[in-house]
C-alpha atoms as a PDB file:
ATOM      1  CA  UNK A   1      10.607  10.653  -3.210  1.00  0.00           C
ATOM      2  CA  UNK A   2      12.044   7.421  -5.193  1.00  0.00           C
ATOM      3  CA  UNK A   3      11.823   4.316  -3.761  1.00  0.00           C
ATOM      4  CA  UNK A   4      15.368   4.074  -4.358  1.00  0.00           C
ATOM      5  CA  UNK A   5      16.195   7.480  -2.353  1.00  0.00           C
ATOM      6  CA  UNK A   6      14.491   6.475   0.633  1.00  0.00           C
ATOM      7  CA  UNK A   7      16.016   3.084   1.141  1.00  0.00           C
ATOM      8  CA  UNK A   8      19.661   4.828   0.437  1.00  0.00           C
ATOM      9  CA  UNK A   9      18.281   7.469   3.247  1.00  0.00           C
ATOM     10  CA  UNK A  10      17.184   4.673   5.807  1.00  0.00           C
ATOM     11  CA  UNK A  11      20.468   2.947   5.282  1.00  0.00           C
ATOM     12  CA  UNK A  12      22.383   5.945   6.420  1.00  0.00           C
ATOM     13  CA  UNK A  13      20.291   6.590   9.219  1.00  0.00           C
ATOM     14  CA  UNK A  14      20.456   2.900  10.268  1.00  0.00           C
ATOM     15  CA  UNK A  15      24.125   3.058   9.567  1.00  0.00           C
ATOM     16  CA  UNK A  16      24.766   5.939  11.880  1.00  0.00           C
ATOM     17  CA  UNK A  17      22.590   4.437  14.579  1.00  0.00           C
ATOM     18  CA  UNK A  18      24.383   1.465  14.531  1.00  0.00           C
ATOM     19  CA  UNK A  19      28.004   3.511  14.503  1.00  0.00           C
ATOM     20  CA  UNK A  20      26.481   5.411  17.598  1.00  0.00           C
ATOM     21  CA  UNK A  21      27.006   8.255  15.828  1.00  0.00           C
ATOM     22  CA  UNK A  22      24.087   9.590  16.594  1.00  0.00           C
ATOM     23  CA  UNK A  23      23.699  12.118  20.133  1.00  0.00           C
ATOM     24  CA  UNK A  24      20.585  11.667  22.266  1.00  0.00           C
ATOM     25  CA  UNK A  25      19.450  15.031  21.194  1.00  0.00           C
ATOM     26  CA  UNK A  26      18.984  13.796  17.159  1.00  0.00           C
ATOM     27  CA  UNK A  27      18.190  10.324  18.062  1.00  0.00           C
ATOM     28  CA  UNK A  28      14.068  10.951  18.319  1.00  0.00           C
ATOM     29  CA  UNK A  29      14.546  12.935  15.158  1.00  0.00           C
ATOM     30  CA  UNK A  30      16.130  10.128  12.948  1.00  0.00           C
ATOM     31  CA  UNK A  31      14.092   7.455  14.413  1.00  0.00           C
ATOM     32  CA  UNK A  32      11.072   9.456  13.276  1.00  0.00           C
ATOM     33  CA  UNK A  33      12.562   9.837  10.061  1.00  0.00           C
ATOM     34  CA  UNK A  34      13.392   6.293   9.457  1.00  0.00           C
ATOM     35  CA  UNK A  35       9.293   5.259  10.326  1.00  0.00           C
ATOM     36  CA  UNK A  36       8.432   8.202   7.350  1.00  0.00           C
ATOM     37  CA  UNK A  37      10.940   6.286   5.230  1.00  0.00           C
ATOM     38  CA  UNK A  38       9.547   2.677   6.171  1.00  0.00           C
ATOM     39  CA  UNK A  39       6.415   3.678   6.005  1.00  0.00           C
ATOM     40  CA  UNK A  40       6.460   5.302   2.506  1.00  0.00           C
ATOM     41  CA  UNK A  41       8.881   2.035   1.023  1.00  0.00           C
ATOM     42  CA  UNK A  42       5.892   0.116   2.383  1.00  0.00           C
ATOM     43  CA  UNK A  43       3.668   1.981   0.337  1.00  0.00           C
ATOM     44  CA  UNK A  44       5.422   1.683  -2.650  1.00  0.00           C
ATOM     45  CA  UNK A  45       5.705  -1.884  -2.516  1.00  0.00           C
ATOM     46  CA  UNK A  46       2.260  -2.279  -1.805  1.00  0.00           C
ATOM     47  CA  UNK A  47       1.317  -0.301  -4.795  1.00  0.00           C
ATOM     48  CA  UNK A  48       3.510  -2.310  -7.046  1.00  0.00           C
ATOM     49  CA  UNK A  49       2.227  -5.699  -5.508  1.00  0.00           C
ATOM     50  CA  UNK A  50      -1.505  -4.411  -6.363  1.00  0.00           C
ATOM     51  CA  UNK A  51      -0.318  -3.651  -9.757  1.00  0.00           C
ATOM     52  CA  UNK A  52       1.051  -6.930 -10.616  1.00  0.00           C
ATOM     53  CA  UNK A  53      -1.830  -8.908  -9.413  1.00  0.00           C
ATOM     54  CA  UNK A  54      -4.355  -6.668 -11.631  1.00  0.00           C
END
């Protein structure tokens, strides 16, 4: 996945937490989601930060 596609995901999901749109049943589900996200934009700027200081 794109850097750019995952921070376009987490903004949704962020967006619809914030909007309470979001039942208690899918709540666990897109918080989970959001950490993959986070965790993988993390990555990628990690990556890129290791590249420019080489």
């Amino acid at each position: 996945m794109k850097y750019e596609a995952a921070v376009k995901e987490l903004q949704m999901i962020v967006n619809e937490l914030e909007s309470d749109a979001v039942d208690m049943d899918n709540l666990l589900e897109k918080v989970k989601r959001a950490k993959e996200l986070l965790v993988l934009c993390k990555g990628k700027l990690r990556h890129i930060e290791e590249e420019i200081e080489l």
